[in-house]
N, C-alpha and C. Protein backbone atom coordinates (compact mmCIF):
# COMPACT_ATOMS: atom_id res chain seq x y z
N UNK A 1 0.86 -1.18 0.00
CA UNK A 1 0.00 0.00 0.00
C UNK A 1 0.90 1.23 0.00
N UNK A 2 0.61 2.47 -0.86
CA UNK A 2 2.08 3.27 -0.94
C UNK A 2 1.02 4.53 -0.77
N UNK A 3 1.64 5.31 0.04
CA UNK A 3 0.78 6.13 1.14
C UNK A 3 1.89 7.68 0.65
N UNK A 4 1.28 8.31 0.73
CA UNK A 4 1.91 9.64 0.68
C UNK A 4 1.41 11.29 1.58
N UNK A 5 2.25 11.90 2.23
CA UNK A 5 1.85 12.97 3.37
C UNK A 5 2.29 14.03 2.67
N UNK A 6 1.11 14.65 2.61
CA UNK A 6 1.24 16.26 2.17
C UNK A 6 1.12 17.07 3.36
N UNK A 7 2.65 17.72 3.93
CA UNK A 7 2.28 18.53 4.75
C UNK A 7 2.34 20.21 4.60
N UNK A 8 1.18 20.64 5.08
CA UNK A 8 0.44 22.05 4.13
C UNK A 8 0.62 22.87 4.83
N UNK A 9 1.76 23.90 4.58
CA UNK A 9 1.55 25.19 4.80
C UNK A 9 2.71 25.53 6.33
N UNK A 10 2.78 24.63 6.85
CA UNK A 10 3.09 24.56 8.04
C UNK A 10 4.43 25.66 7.99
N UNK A 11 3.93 26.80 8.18
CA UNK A 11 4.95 28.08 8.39
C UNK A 11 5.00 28.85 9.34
N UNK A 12 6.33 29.54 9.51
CA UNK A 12 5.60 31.02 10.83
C UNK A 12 4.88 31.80 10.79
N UNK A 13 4.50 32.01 9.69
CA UNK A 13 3.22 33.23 9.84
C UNK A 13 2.03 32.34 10.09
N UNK A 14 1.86 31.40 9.47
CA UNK A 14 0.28 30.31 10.01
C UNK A 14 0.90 29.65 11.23
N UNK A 15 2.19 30.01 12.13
CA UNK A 15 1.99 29.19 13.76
C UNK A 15 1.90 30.47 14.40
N UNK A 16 3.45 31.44 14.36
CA UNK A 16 2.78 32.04 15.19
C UNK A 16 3.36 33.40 14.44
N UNK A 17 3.22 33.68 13.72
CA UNK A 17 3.08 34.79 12.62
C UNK A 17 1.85 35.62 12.78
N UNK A 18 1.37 36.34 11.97
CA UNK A 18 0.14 37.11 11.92
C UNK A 18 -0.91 36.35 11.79
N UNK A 19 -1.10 35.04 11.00
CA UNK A 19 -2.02 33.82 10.92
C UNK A 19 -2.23 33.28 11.78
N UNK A 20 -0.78 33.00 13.02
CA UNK A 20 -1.27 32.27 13.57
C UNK A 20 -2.19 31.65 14.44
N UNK A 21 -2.63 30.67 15.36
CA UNK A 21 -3.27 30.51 16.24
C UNK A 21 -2.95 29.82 17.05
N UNK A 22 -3.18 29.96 18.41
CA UNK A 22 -2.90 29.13 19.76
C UNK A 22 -2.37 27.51 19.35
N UNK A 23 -3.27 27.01 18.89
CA UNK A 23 -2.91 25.53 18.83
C UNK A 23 -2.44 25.06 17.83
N UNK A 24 -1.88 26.38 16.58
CA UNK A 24 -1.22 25.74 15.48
C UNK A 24 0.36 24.94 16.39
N UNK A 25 1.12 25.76 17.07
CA UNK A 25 2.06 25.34 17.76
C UNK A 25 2.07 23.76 17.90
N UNK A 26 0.97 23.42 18.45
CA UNK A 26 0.73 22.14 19.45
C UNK A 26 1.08 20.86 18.21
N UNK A 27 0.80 21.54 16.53
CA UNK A 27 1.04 20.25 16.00
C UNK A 27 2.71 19.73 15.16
N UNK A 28 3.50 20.60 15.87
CA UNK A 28 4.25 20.64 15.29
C UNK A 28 5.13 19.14 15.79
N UNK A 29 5.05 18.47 17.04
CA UNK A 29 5.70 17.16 17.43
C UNK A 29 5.06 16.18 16.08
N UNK A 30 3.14 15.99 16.29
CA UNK A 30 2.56 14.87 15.26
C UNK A 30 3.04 14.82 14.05
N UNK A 31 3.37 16.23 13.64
CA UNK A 31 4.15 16.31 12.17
C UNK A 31 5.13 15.87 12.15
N UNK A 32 6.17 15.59 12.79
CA UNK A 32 7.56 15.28 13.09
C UNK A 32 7.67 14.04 12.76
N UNK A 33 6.59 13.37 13.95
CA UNK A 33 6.26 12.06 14.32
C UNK A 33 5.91 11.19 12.90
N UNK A 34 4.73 12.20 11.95
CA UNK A 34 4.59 11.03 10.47
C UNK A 34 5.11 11.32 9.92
N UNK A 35 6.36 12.38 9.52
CA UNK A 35 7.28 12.73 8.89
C UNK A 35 8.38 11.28 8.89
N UNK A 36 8.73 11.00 10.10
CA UNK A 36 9.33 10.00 10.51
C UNK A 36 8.93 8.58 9.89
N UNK A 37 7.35 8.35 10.59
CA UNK A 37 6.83 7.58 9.88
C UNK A 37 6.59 7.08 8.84
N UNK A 38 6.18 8.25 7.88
CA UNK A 38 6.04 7.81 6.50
C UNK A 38 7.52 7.86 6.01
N UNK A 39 8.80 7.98 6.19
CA UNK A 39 9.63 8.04 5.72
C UNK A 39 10.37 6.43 5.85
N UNK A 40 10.56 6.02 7.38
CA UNK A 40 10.49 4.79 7.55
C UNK A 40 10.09 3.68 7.00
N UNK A 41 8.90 4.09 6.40
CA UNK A 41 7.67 2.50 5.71
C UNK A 41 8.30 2.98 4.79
N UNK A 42 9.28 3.74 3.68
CA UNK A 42 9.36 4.10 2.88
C UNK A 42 8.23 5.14 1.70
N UNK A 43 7.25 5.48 2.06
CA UNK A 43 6.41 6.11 1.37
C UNK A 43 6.81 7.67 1.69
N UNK A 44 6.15 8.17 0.70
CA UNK A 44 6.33 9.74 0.33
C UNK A 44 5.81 10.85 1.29
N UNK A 45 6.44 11.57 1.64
CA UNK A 45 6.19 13.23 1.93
C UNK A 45 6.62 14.41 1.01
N UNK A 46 5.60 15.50 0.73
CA UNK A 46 5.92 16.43 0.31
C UNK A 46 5.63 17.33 1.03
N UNK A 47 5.81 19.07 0.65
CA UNK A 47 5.20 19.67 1.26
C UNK A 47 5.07 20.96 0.33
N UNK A 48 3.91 21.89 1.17
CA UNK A 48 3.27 23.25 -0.02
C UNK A 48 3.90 23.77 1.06
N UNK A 49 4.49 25.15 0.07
CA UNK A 49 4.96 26.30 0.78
C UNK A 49 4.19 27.82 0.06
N UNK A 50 3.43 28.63 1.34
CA UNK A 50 3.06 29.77 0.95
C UNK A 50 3.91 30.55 0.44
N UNK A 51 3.67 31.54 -0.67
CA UNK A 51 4.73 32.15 -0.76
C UNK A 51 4.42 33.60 -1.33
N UNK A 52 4.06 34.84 -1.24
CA UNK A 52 3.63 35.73 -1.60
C UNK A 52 5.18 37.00 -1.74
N UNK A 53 4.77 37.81 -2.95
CA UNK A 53 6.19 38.96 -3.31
C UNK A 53 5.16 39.51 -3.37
N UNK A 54 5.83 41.30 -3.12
CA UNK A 54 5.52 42.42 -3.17
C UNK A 54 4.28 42.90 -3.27
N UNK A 55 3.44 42.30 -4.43
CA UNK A 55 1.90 42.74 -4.86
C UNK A 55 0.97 41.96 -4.31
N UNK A 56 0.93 41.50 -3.23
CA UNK A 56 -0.04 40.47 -2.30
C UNK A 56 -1.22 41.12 -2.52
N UNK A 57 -1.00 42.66 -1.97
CA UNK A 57 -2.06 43.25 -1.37
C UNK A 57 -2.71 43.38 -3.00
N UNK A 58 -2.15 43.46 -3.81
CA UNK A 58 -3.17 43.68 -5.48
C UNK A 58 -3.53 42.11 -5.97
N UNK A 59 -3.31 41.37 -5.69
CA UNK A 59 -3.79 40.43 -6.01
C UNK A 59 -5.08 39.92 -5.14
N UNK A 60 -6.20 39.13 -5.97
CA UNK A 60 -7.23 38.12 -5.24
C UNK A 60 -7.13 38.08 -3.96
N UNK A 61 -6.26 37.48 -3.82
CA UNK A 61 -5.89 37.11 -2.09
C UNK A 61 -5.88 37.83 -1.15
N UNK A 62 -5.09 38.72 -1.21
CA UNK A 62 -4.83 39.99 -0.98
C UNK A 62 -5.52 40.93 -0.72
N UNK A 63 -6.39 41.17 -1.43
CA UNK A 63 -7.95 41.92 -1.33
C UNK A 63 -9.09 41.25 -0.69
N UNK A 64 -9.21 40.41 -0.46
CA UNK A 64 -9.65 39.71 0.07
C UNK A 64 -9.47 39.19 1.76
N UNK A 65 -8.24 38.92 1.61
CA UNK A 65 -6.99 38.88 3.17
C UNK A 65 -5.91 39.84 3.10
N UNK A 66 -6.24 41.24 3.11
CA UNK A 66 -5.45 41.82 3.37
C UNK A 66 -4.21 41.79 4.77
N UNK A 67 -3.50 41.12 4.85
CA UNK A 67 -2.73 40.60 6.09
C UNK A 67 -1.09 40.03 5.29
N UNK A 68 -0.27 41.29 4.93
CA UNK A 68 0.66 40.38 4.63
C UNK A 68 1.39 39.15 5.04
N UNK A 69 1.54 38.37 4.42
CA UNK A 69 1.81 36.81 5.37
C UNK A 69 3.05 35.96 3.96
N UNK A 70 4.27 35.45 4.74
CA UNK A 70 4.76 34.29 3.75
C UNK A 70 5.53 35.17 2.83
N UNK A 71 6.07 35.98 3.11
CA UNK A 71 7.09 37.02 1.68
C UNK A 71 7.87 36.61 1.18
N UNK A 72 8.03 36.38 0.26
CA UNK A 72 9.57 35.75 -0.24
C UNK A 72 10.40 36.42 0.56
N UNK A 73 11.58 35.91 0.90
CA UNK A 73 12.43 35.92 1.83
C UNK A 73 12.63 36.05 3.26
N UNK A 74 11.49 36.32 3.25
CA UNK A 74 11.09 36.89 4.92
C UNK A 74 11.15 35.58 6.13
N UNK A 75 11.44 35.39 7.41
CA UNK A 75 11.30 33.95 8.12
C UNK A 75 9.89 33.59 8.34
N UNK A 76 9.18 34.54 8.05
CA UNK A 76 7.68 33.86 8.23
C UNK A 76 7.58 33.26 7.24
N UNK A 77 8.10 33.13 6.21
CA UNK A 77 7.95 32.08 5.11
C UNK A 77 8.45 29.89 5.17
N UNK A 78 9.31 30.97 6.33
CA UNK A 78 10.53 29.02 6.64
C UNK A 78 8.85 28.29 7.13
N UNK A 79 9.00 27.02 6.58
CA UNK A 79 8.61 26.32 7.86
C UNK A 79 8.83 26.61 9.20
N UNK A 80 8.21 26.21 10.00
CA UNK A 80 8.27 26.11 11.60
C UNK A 80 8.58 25.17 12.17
N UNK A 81 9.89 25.65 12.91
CA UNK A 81 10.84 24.68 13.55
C UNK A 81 11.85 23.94 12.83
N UNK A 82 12.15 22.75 13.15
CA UNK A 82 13.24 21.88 12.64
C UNK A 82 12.70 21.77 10.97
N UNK A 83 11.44 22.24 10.18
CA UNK A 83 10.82 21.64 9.08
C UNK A 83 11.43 22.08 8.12
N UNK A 84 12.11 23.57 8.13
CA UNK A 84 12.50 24.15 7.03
C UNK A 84 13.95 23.10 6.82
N UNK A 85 14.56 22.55 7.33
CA UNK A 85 16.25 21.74 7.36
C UNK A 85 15.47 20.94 6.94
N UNK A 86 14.48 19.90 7.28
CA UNK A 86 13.92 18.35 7.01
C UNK A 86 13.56 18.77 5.45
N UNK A 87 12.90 19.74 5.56
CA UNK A 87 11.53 19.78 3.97
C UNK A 87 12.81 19.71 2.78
N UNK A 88 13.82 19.95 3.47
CA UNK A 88 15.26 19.97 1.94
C UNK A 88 15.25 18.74 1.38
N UNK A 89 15.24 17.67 2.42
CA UNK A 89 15.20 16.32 1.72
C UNK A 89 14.12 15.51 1.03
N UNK A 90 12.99 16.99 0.86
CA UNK A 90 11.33 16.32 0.20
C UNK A 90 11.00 17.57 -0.61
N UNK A 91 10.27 16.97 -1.82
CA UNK A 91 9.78 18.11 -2.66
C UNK A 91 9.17 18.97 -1.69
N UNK A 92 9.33 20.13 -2.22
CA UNK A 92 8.36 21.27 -1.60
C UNK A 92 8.09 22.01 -3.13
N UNK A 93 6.50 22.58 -3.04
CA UNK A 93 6.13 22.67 -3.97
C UNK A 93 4.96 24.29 -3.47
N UNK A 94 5.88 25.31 -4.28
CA UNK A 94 5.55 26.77 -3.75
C UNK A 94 4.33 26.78 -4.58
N UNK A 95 3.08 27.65 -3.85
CA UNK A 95 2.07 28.21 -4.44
C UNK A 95 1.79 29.78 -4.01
N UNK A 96 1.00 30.63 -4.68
CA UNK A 96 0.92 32.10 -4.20
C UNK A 96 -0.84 31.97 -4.10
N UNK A 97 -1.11 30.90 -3.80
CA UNK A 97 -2.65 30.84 -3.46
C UNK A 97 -3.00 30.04 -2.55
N UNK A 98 -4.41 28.99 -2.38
CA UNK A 98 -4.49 28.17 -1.67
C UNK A 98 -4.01 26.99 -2.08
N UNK A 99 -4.62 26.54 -3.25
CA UNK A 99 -4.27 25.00 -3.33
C UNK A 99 -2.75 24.90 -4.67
N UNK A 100 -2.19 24.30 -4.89
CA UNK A 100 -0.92 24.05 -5.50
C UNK A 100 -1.08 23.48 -6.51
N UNK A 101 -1.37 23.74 -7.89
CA UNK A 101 -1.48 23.53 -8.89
C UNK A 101 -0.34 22.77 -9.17
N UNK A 102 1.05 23.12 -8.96
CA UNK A 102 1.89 21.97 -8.86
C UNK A 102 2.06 21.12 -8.71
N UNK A 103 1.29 20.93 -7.01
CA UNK A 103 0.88 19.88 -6.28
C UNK A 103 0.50 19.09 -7.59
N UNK A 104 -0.55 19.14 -7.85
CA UNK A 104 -1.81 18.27 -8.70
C UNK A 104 -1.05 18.12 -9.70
N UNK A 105 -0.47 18.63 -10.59
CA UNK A 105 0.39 17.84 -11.92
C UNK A 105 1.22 17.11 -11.30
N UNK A 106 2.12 17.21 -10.24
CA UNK A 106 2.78 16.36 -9.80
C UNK A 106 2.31 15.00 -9.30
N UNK A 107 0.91 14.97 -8.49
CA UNK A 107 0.01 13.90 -8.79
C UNK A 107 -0.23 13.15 -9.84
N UNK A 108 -0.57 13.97 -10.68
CA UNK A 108 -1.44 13.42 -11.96
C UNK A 108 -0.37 12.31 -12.67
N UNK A 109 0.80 11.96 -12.26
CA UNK A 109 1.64 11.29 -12.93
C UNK A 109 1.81 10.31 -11.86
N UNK A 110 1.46 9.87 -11.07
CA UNK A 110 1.59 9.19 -9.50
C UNK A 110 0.15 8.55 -9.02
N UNK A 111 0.29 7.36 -8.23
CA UNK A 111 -0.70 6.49 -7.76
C UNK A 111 -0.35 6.57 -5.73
N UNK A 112 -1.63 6.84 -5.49
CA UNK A 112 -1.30 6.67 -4.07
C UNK A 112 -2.50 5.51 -3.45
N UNK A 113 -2.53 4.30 -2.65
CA UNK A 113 -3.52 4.11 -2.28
C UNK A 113 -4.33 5.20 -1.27
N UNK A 114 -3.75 5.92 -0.73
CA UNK A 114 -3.66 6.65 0.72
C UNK A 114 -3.38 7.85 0.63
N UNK A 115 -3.52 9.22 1.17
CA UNK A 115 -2.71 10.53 0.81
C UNK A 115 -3.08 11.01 1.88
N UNK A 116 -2.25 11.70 3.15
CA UNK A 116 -2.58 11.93 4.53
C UNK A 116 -2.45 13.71 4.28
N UNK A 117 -3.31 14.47 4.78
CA UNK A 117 -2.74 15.94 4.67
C UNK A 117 -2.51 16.18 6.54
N UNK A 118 -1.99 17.05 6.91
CA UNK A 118 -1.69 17.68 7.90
C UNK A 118 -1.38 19.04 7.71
N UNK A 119 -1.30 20.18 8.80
CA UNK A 119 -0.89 21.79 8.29
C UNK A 119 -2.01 22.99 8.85
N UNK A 120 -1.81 23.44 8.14
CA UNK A 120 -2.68 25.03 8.40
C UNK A 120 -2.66 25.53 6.81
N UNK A 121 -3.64 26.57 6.88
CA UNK A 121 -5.26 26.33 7.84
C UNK A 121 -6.19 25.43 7.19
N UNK A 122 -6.87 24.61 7.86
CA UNK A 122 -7.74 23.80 7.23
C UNK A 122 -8.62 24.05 6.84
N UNK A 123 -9.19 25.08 7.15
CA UNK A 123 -10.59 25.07 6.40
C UNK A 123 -10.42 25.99 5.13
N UNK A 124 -9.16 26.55 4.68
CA UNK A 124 -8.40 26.76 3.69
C UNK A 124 -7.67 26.22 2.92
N UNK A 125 -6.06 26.46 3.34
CA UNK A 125 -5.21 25.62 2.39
C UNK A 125 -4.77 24.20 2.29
N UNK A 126 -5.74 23.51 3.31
CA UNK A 126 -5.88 22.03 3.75
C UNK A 126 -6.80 21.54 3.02
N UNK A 127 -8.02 22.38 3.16
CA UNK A 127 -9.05 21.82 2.19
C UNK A 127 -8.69 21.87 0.89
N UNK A 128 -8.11 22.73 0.51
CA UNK A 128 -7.91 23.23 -1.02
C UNK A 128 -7.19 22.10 -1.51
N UNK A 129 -5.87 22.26 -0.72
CA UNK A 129 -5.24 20.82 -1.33
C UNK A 129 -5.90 19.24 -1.36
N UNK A 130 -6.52 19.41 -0.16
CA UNK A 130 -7.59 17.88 -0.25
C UNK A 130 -8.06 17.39 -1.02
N UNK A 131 -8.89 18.54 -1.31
CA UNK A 131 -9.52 18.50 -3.10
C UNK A 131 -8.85 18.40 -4.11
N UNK A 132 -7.78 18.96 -4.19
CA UNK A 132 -6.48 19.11 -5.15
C UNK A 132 -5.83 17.16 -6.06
N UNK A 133 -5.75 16.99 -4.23
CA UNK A 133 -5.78 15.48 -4.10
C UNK A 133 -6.65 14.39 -4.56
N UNK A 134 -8.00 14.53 -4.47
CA UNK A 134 -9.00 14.39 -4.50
C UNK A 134 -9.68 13.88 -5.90
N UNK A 135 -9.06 15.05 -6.86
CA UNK A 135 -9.75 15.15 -7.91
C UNK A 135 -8.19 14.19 -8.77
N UNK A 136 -7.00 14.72 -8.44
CA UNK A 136 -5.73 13.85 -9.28
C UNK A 136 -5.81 12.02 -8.91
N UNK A 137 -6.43 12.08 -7.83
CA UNK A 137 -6.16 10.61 -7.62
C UNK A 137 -7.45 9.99 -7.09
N UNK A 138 -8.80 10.35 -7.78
CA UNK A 138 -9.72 9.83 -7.22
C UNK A 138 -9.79 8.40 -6.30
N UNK A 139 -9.45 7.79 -6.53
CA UNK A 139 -9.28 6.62 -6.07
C UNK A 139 -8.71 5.82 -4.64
N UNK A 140 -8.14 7.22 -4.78
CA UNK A 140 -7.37 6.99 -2.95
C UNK A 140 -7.89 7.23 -2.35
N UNK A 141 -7.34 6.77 -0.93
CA UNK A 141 -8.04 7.20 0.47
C UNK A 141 -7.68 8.56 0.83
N UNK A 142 -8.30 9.86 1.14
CA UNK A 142 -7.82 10.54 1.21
C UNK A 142 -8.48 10.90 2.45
N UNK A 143 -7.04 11.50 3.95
CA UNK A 143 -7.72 11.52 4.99
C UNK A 143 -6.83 13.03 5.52
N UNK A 144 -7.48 14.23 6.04
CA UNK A 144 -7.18 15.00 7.08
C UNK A 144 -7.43 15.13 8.49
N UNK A 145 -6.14 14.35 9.02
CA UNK A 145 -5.39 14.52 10.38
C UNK A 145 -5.49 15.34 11.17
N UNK A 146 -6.85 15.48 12.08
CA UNK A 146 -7.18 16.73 12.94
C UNK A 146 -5.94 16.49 14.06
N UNK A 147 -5.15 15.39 14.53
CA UNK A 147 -4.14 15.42 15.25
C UNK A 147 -2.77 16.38 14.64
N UNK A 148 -3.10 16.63 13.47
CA UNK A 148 -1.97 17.53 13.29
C UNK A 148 -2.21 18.71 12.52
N UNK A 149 -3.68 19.22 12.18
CA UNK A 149 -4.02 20.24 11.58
C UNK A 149 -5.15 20.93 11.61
N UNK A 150 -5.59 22.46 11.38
CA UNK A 150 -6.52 22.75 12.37
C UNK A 150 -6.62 24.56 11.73
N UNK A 151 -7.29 25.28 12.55
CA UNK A 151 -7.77 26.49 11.95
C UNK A 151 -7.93 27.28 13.57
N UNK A 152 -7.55 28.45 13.31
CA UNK A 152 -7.92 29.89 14.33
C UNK A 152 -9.52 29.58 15.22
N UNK A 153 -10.31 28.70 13.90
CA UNK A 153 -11.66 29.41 14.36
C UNK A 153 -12.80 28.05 14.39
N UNK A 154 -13.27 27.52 15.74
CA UNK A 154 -13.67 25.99 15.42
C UNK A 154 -14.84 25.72 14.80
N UNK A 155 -15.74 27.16 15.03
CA UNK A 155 -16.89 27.60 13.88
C UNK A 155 -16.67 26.97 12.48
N UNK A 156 -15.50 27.91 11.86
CA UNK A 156 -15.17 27.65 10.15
C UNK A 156 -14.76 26.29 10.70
N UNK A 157 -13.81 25.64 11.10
CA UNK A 157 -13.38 24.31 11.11
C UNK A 157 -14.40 23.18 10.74
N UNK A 158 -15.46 23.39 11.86
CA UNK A 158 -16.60 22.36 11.77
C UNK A 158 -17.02 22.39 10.61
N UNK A 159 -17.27 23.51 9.90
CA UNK A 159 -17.73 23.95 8.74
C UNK A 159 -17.12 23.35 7.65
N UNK A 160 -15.69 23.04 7.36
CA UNK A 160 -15.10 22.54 6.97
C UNK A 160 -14.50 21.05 6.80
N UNK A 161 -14.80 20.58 7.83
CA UNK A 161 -15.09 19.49 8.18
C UNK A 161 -16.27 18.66 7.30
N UNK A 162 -17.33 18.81 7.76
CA UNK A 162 -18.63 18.52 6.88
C UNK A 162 -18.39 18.95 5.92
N UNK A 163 -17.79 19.63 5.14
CA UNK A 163 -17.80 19.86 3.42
C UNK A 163 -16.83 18.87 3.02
N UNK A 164 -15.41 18.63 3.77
CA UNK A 164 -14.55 17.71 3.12
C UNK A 164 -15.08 16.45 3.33
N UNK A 165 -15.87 15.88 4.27
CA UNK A 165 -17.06 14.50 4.60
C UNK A 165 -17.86 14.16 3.35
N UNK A 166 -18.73 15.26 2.99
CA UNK A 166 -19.36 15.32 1.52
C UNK A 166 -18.49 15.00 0.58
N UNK A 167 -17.01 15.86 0.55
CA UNK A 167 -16.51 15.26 -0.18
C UNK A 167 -15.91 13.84 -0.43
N UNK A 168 -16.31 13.27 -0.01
CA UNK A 168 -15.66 11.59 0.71
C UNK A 168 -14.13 11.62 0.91
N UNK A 169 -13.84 13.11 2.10
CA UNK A 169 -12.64 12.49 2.23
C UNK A 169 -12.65 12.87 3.49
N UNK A 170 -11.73 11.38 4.33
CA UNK A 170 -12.05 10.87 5.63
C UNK A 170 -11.31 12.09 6.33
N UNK A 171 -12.05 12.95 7.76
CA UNK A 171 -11.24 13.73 8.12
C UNK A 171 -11.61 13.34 9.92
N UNK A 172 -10.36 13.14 10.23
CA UNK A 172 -10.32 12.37 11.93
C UNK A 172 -9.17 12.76 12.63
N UNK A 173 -8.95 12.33 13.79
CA UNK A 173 -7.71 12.49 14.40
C UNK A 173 -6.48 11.17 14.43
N UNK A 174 -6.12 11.13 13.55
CA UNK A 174 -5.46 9.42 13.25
C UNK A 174 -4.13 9.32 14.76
N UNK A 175 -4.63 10.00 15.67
CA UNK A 175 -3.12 9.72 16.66
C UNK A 175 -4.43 8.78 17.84
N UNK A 176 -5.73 9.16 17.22
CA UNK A 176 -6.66 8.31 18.21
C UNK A 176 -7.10 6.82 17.86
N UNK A 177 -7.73 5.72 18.56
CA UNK A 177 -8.02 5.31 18.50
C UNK A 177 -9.25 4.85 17.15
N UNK A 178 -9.17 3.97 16.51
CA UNK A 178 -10.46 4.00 15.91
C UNK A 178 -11.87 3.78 16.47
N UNK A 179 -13.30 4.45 16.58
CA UNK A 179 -13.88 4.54 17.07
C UNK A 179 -15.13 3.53 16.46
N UNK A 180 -15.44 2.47 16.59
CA UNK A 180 -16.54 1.63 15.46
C UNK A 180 -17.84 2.70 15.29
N UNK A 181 -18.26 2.49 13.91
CA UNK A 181 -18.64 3.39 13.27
C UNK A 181 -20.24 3.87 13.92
N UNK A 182 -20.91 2.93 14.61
CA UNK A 182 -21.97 2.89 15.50
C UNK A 182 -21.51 3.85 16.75
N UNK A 183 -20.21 4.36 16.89
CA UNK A 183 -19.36 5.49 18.33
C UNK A 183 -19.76 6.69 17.43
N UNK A 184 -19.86 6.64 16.62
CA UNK A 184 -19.62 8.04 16.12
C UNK A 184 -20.33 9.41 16.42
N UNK A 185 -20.44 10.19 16.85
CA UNK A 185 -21.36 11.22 16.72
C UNK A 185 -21.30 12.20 15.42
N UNK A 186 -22.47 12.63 15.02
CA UNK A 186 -22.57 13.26 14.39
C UNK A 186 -22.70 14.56 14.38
């Protein structure tokens, strides 16, 4: 089974940058941890890196989220923590939006049974890529890791949640237990 971890976004401005939020911090060990993991079983990690120059504020995004965040060159752009040294030894794949068009051609040539996302923010550039995922490799399992990824606001989260569900892609806390499907609340 050949499994692959997209980890999204995971920078200083989305931990504790202008994006960030309280508990982005908290996921930075679980990331470590399937970084490790999936590297071990031998299967794939990549990762998306935000990345915005000069004209943020004139672009879509920008007007929209006015909040400069992720500058080219700036340290709110590194990963957070030990990730920016690790991510050298795994594609990283820059976007100036939400989801990574890169990402997805780079898919589109690739089979995963499995594709794990983790990162910030989810009910953004988690979802985006989900879908991203989603649509290149219909076929896989595609699951977001509330043990390692998450949003400012648990309103939008939930919200987000139930849309990526619709989308049939499994979104749980994989550091928990499995719960038989009759546990579940809805």
């Amino acid at each position: 089974m050949k499994k692959l971890l997209i980890v999204v976004d995971y920078q200083n401005d989305f931990v504790s940058g202008p994006l960030g939020f309280p508990k982005a911090p908290t996921y930075y060990g679980r990331i470590l941890s399937l970084i490790n993991e999936f590297s071990a079983a031998d299967n794939d990690v990549v990762f998306t890196r935000d990345l915005h120059d000069d004209n943020y504020l004139h672009t879509e995004e920008g007007r929209n989220l006015p909040i400069l965040h992720c500058a080219r060159g700036t340290d709110g752009a590194h990963f957070y923590g030990d990730l920016e040294k690790i991510s050298a030894a795994y594609p990283v794949f820059e976007k100036d939006t939400f989801g990574s068009k890169d990402l997805g051609k780079w898919l589109s040539s690739r089979y995963y049974d499995e594709i794990v996302l983790v990162g910030v923010d989810l009910s953004v550039c988690v979802t985006a890529n989900a879908v991203i995922a989603k649509s290149m490799i219909p076929n896989a399992h595609i699951v977001v890791d509330l043990s390692a990824s998450g949003s400012g606001d648990n309103e939008i989260e939930r919200h987000a949640v139930e849309e990526l569900r619709r989308l049939q892609i499994e979104v749980r806390d994989l550091s928990a237990p499995m719960k038989p499907f009759w546990a579940e609340t809805k």
